[in-house]
C-alpha atoms as a PDB file:
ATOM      1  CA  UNK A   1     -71.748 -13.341   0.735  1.00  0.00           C
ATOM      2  CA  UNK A   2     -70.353 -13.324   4.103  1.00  0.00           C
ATOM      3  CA  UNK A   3     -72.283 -11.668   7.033  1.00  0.00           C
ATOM      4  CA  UNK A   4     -70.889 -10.741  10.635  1.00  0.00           C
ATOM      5  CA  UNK A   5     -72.864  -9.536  12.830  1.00  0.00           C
ATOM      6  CA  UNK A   6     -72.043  -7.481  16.026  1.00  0.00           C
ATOM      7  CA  UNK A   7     -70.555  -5.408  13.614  1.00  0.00           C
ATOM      8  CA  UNK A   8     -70.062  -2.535  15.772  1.00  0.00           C
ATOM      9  CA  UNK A   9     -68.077  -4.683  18.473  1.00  0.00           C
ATOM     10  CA  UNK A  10     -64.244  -5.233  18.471  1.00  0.00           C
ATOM     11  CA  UNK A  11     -64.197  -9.087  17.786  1.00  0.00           C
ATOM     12  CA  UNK A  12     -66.772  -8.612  14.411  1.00  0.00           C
ATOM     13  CA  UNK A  13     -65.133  -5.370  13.370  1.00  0.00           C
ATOM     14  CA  UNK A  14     -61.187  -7.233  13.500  1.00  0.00           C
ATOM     15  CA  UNK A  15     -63.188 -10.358  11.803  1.00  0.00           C
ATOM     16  CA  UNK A  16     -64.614  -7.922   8.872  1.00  0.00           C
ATOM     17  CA  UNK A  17     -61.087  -6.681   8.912  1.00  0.00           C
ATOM     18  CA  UNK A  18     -59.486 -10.126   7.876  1.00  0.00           C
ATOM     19  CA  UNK A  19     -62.125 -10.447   5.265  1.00  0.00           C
ATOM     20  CA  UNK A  20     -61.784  -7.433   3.559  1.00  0.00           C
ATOM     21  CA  UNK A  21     -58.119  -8.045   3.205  1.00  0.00           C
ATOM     22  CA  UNK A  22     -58.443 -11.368   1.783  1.00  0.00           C
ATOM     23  CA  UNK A  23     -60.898  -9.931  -0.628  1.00  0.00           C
ATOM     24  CA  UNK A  24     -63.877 -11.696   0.705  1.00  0.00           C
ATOM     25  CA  UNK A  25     -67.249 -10.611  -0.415  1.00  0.00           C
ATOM     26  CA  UNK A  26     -68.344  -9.544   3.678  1.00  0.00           C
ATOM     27  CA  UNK A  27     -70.350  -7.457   5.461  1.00  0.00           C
ATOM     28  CA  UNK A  28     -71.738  -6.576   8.238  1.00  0.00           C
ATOM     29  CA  UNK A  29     -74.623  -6.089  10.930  1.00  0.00           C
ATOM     30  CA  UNK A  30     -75.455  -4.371  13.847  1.00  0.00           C
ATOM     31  CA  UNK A  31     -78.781  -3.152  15.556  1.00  0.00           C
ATOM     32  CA  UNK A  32     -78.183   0.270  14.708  1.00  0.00           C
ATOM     33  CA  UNK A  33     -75.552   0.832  11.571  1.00  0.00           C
ATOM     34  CA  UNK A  34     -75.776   4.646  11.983  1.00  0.00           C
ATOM     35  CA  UNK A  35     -72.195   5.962  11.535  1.00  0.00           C
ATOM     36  CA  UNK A  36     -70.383   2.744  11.713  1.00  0.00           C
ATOM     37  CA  UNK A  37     -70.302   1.688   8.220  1.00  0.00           C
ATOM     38  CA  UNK A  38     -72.531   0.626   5.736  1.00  0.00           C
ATOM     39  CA  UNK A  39     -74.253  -2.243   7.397  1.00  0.00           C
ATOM     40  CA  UNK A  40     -77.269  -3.818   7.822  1.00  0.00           C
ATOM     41  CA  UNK A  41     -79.684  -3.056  10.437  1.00  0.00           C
ATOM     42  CA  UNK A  42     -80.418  -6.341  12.851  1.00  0.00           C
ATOM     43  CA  UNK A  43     -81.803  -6.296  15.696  1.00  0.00           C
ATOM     44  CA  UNK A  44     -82.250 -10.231  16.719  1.00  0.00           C
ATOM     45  CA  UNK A  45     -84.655  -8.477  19.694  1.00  0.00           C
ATOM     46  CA  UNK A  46     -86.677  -7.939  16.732  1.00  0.00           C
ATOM     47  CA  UNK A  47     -87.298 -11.073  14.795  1.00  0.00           C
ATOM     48  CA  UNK A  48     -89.366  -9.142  12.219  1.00  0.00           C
ATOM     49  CA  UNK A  49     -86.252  -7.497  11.404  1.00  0.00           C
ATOM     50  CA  UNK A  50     -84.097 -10.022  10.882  1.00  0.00           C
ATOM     51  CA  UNK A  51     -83.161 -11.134   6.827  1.00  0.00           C
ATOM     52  CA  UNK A  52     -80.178 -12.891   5.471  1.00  0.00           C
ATOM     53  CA  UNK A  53     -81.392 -12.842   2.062  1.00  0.00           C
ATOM     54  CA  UNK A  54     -78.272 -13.043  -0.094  1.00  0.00           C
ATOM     55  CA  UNK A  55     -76.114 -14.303   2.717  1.00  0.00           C
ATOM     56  CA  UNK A  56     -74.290 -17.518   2.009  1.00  0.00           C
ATOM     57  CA  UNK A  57     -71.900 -17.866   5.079  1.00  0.00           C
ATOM     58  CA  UNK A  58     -73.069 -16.295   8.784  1.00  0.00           C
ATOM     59  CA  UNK A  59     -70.344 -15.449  11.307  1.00  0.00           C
ATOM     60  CA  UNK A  60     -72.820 -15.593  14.448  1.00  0.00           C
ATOM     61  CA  UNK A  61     -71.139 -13.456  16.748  1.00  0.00           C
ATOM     62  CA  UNK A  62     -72.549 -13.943  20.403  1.00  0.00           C
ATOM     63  CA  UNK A  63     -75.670 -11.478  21.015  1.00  0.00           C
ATOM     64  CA  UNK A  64     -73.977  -9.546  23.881  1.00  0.00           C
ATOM     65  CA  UNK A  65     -73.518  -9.988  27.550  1.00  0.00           C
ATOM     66  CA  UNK A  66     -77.224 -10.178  28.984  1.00  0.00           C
ATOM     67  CA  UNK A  67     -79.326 -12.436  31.203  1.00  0.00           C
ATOM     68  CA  UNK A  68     -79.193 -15.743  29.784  1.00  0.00           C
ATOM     69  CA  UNK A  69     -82.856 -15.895  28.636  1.00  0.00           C
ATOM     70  CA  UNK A  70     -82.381 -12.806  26.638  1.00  0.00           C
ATOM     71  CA  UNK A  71     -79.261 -14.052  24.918  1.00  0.00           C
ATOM     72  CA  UNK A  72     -80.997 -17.629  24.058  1.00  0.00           C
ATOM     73  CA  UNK A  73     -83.461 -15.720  22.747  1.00  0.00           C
ATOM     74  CA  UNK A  74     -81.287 -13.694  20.351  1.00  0.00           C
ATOM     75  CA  UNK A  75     -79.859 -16.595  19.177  1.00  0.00           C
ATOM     76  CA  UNK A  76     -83.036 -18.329  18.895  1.00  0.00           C
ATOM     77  CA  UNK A  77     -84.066 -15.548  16.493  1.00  0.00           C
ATOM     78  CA  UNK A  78     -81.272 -15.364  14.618  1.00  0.00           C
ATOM     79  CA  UNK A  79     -80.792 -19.241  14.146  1.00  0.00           C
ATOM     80  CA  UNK A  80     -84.185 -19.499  12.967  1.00  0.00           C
ATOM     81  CA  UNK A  81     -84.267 -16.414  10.461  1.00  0.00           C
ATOM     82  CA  UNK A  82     -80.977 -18.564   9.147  1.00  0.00           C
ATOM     83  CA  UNK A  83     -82.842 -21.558   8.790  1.00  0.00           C
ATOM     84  CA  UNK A  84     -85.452 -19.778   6.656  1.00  0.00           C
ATOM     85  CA  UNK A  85     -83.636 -17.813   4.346  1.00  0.00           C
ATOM     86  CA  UNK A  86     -81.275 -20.527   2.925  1.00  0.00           C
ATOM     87  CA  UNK A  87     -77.743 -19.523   4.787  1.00  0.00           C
ATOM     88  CA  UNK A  88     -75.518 -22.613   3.948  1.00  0.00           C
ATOM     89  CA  UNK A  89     -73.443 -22.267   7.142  1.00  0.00           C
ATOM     90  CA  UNK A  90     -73.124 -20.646  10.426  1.00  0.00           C
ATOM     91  CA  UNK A  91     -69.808 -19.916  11.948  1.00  0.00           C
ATOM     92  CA  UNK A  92     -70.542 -19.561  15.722  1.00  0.00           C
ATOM     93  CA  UNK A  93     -68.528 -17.591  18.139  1.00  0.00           C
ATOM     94  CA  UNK A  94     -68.292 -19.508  21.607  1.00  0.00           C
ATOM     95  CA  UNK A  95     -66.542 -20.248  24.642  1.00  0.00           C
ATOM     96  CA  UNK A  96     -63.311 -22.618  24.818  1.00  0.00           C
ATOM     97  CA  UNK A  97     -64.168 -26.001  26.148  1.00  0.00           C
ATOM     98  CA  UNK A  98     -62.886 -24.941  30.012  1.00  0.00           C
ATOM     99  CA  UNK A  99     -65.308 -22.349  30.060  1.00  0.00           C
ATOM    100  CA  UNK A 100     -68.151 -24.918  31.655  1.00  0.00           C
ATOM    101  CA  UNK A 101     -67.200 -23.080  34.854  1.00  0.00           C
ATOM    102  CA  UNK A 102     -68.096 -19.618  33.945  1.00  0.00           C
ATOM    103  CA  UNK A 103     -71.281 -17.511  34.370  1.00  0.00           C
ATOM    104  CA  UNK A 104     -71.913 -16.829  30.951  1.00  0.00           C
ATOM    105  CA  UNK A 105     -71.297 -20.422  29.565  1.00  0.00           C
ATOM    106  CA  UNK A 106     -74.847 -21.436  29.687  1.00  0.00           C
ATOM    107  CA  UNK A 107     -76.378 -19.622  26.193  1.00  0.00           C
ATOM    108  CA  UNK A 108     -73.023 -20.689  24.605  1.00  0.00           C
ATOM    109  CA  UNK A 109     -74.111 -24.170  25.192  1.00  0.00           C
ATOM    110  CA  UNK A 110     -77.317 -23.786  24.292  1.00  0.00           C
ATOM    111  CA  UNK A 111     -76.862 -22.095  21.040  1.00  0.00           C
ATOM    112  CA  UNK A 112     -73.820 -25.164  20.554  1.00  0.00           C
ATOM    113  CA  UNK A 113     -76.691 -27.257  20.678  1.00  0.00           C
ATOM    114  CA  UNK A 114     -79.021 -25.056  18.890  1.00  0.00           C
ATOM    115  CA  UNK A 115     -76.902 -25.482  15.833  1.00  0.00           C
ATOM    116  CA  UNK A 116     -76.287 -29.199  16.369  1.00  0.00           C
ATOM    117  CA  UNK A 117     -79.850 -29.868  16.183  1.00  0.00           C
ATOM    118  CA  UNK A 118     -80.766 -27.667  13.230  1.00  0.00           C
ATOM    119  CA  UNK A 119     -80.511 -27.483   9.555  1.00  0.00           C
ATOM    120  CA  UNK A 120     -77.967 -25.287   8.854  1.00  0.00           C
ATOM    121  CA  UNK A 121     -74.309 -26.671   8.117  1.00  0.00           C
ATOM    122  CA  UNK A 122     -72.484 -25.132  11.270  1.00  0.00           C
ATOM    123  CA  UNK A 123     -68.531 -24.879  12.833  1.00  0.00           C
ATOM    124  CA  UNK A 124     -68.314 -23.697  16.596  1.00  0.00           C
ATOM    125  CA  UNK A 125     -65.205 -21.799  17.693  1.00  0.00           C
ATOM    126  CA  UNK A 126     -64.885 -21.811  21.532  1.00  0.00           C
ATOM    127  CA  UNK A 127     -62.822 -18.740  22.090  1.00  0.00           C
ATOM    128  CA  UNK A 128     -60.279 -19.024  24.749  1.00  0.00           C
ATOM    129  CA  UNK A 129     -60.806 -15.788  27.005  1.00  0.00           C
ATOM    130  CA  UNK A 130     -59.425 -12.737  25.448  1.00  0.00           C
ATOM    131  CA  UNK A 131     -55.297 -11.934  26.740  1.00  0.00           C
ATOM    132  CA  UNK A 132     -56.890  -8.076  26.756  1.00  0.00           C
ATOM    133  CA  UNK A 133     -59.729  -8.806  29.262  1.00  0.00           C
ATOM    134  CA  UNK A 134     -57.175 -10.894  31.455  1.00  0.00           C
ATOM    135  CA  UNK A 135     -55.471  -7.271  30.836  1.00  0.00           C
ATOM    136  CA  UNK A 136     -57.833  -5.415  31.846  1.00  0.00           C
ATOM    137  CA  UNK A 137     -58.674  -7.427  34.775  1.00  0.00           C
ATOM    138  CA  UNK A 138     -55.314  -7.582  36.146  1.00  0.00           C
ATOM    139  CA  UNK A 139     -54.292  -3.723  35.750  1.00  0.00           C
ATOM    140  CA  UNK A 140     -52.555  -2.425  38.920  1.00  0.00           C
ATOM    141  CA  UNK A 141     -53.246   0.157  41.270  1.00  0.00           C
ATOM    142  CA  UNK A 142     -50.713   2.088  42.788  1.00  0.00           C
ATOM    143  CA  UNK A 143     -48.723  -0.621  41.659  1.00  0.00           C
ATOM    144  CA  UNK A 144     -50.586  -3.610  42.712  1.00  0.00           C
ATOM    145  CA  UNK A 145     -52.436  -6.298  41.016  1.00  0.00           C
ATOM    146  CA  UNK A 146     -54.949  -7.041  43.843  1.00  0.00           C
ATOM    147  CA  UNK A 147     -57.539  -9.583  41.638  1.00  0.00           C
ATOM    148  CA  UNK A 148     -58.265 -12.585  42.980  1.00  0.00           C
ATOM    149  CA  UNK A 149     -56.381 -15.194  40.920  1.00  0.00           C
ATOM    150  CA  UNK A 150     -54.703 -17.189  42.953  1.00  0.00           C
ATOM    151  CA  UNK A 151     -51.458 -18.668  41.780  1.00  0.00           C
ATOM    152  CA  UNK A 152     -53.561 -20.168  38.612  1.00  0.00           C
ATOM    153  CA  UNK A 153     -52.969 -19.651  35.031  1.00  0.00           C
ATOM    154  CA  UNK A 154     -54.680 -18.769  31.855  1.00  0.00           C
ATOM    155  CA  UNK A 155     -54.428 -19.963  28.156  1.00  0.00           C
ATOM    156  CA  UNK A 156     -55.484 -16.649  27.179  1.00  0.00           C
ATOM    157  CA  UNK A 157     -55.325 -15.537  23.342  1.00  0.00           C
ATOM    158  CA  UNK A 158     -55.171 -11.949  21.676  1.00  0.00           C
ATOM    159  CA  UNK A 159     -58.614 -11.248  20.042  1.00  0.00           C
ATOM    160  CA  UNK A 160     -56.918 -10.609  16.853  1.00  0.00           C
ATOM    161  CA  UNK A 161     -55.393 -13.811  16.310  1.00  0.00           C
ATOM    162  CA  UNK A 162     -59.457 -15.496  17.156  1.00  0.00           C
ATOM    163  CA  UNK A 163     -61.143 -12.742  14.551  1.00  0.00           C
ATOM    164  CA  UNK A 164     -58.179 -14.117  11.878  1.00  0.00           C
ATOM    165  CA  UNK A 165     -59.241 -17.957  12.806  1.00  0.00           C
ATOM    166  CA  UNK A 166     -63.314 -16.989  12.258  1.00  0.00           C
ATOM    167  CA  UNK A 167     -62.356 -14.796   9.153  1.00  0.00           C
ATOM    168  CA  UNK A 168     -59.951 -18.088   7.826  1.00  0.00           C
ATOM    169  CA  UNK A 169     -62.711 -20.169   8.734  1.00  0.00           C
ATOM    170  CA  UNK A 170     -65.726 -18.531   6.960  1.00  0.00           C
ATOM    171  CA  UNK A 171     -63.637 -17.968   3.769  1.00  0.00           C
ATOM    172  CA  UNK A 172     -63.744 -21.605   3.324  1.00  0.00           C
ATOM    173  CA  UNK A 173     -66.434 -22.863   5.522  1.00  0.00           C
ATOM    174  CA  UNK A 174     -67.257 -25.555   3.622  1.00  0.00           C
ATOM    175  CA  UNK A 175     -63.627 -27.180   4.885  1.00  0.00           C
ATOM    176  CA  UNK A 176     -64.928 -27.002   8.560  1.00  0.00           C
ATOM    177  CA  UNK A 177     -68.243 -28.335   8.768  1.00  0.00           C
ATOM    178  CA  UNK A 178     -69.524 -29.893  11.611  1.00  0.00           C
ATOM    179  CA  UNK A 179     -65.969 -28.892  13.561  1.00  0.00           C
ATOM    180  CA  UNK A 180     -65.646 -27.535  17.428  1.00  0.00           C
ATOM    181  CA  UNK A 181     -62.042 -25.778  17.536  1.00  0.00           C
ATOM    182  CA  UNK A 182     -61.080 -25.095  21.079  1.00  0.00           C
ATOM    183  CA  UNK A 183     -59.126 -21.746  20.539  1.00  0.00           C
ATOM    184  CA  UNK A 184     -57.184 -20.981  23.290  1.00  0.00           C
ATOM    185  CA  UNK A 185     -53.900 -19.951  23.697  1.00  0.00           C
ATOM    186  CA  UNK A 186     -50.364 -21.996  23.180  1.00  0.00           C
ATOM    187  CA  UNK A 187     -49.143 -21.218  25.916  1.00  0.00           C
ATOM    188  CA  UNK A 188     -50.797 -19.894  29.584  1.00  0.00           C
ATOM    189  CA  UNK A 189     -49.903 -17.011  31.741  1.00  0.00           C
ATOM    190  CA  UNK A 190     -50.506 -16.124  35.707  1.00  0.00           C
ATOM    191  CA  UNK A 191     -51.198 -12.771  37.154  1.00  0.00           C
ATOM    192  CA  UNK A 192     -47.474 -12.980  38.671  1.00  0.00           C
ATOM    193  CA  UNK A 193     -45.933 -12.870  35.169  1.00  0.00           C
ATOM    194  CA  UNK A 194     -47.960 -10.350  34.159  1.00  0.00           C
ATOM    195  CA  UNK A 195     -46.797  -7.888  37.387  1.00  0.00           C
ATOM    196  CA  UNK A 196     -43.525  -9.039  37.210  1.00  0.00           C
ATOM    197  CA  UNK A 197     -43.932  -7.432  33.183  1.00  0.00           C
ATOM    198  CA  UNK A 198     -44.979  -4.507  34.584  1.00  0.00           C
ATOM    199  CA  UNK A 199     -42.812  -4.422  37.399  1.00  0.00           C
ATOM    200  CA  UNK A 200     -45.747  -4.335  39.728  1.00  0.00           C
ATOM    201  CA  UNK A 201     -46.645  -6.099  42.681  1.00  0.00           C
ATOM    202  CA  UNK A 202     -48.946  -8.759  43.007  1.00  0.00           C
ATOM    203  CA  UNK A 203     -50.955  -9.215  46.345  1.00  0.00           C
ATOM    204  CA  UNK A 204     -54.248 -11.370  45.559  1.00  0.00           C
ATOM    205  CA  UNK A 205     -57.534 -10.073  47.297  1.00  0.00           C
ATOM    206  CA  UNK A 206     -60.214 -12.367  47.968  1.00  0.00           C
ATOM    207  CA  UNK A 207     -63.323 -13.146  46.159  1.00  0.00           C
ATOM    208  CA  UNK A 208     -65.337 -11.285  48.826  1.00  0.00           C
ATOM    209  CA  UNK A 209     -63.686  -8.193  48.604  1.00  0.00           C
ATOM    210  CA  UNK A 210     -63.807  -8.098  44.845  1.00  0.00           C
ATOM    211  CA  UNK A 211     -67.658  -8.753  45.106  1.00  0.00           C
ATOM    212  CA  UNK A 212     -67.937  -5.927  47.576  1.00  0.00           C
ATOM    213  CA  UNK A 213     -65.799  -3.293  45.313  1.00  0.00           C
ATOM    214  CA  UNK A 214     -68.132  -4.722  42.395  1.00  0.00           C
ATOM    215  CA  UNK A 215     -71.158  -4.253  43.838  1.00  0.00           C
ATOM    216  CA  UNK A 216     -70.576  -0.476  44.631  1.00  0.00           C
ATOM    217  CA  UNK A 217     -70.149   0.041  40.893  1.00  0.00           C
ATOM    218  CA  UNK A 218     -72.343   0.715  38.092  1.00  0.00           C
ATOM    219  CA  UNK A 219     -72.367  -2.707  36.606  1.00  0.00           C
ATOM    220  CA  UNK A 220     -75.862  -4.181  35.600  1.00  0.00           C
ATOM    221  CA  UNK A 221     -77.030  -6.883  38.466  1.00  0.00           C
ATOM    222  CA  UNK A 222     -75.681 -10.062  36.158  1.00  0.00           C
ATOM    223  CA  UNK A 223     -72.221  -8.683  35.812  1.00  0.00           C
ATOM    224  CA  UNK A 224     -70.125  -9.045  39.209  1.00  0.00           C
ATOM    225  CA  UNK A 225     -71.174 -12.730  39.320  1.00  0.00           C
ATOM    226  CA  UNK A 226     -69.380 -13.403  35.709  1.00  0.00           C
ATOM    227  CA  UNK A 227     -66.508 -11.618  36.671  1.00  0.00           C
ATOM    228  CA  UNK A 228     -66.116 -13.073  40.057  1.00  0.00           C
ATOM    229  CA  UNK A 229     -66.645 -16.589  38.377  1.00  0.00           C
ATOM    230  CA  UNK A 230     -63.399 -15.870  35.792  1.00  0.00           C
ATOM    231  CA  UNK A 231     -61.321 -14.857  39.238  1.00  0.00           C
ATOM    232  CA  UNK A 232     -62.429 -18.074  40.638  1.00  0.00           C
ATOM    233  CA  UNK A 233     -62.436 -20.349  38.014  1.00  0.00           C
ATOM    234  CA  UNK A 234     -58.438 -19.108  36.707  1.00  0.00           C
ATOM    235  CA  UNK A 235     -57.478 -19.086  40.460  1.00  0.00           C
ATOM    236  CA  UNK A 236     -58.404 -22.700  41.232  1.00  0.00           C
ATOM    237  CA  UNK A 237     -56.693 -23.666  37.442  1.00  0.00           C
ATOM    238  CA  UNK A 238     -59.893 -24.582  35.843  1.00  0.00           C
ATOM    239  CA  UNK A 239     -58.757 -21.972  32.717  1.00  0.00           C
ATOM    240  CA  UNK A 240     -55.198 -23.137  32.447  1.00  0.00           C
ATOM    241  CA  UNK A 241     -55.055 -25.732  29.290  1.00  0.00           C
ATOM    242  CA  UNK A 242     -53.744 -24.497  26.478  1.00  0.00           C
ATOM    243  CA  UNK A 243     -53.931 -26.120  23.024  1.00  0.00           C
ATOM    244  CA  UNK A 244     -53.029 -25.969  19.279  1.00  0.00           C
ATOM    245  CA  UNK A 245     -56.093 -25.755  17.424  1.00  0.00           C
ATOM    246  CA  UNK A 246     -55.489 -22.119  16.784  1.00  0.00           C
ATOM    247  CA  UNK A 247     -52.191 -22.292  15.079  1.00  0.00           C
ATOM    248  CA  UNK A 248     -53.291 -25.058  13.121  1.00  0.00           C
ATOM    249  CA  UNK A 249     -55.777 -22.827  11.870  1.00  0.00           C
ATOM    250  CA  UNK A 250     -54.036 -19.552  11.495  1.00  0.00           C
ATOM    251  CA  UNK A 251     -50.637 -21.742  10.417  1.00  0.00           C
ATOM    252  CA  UNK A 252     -48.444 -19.662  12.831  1.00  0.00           C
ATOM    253  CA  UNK A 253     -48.018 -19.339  16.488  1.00  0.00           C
ATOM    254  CA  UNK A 254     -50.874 -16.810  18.150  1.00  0.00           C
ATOM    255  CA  UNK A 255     -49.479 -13.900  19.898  1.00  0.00           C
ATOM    256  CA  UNK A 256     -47.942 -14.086  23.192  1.00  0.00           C
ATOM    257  CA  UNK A 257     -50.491 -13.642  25.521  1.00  0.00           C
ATOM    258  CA  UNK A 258     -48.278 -11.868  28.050  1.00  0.00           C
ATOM    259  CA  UNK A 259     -47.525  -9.101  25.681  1.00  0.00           C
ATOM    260  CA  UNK A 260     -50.968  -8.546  24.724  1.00  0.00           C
ATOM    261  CA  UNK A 261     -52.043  -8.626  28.149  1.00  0.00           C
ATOM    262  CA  UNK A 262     -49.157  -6.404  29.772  1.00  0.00           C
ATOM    263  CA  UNK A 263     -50.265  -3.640  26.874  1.00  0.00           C
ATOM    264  CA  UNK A 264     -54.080  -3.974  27.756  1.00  0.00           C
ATOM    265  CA  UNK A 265     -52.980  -3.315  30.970  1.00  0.00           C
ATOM    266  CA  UNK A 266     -51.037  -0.573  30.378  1.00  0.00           C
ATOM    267  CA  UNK A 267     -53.315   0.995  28.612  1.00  0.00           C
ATOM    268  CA  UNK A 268     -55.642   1.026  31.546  1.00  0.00           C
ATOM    269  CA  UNK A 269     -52.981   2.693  34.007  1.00  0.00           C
ATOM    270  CA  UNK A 270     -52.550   5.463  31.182  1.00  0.00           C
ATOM    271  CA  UNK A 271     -55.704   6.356  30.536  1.00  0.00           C
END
């Protein structure tokens, strides 16, 4: 049996999609299953908790955005529990090889290296950033795009075509062992194209005034420095290399970027 966890987010719950309709024996788990299916209850906070009895494959989708120390820690948990109970491989959700640069690389790397040290027969997808949060990011005001990005691009991909790669990928796991897959996009997009999509404007801020705006929000303390650190990191062109792992895996082009972004972003100014 295949299990996902983070069941109740929108990467695990397109991944469990795949698998049901390539008829994959799959479900999934979440720290509290009430009223989103008929999943197991998890809750890597709670190691006592934790079983994969029955569970062959485990698509480890990352334990949330927290402090680094509490992340490790899920992982930890959850690594372990696999160890224990006899899961033959782990299919591990990271962070595309550029990502170095970001604030939440560290636990990605750490749980990389988690897995390379352990027992368990493992594959590592580095997800590229997802073309909806460069979306989101990006969404005008008034007409504006005012985010920091510089004249830099990004080899963003659509989160459905990276939930159909880790769904491919743990219906044949045994194929993949021991493989990193950088999974970004084929092609790279700037915050220009996007406005010029939406036929808005695009006057860059600065990283200060971004930090200010975020800071007056109701974000948790660890959250404006990630964000500010994907402004500065795709506005100096440390985010910009694409690659072809992805269609090698899915065997077809990933969605253009663009167009998943431009709708995210719409989306935004709708709602």
């Amino acid at each position: 049996m295949i299990l996902v966890t983070g069941a109740s987010g929108h990467l695990a719950t397109a991944i469990l999609g795949h698998l049901a309709e390539a008829g994959a024996s799959a479900t999934g788990a979440t720290r509290n299953p009430t009223g989103s299916g008929p999943f197991r209850a998890l809750d890597f906070d709670v190691p006592e908790t934790i079983s994969f009895d029955g569970v062959e494959t485990l698509v480890l989708v990352s334990a949330g955005t927290e402090e680094d120390d509490v992340v490790i820690r899920r992982h930890e948990n959850a690594i372990t529990a696999a160890e224990r109970d006899g899961v033959s491989s782990i299919v591990y959700t990271s962070l595309t090889d550029a990502g170095d640069h970001l604030g939440f690389a560290l636990a990605h790397r750490w749980t990389e290296r988690r897995l390379q040290n352990g027992t368990v027969q493992w594959t590592i997808l580095r997800n590229g950033l997802y073309a909806e949060l460069i979306g989101q990011l990006l969404t005008p005001r008034d007409g504006v795009i005012s985010a920091p990005f510089g004249q830099g691009s990004v080899a963003a991909v659509a989160r459905i075509d990276l939930a159909e790669a880790a769904a491919i990928i743990a219906g044949t796991p045994e194929k993949h062992q021991g493989k990193i897959y950088n999974l970004v996009g084929s092609c790279a997009i700037t915050a220009q194209d996007l406005a010029d999509t939406l036929g808005a404007e695009y006057r860059p801020g600065t990283l200060t005034g971004l930090r200010q705006a975020l800071d007056s929000t109701a974000l948790l303390p660890f959250q404006p420095p990630m964000l500010l650190s994907i402004h500065s990191a795709a506005s100096h062109g440390f985010l910009e290399e694409t690659g072809t792992d992805i269609t090698g895996i899915l065997g077809r082009e990933p969605q253009n970027p663009l167009h998943v972004a431009a709708a995210a972003a719409s989306s935004q100014v709708s709602s």
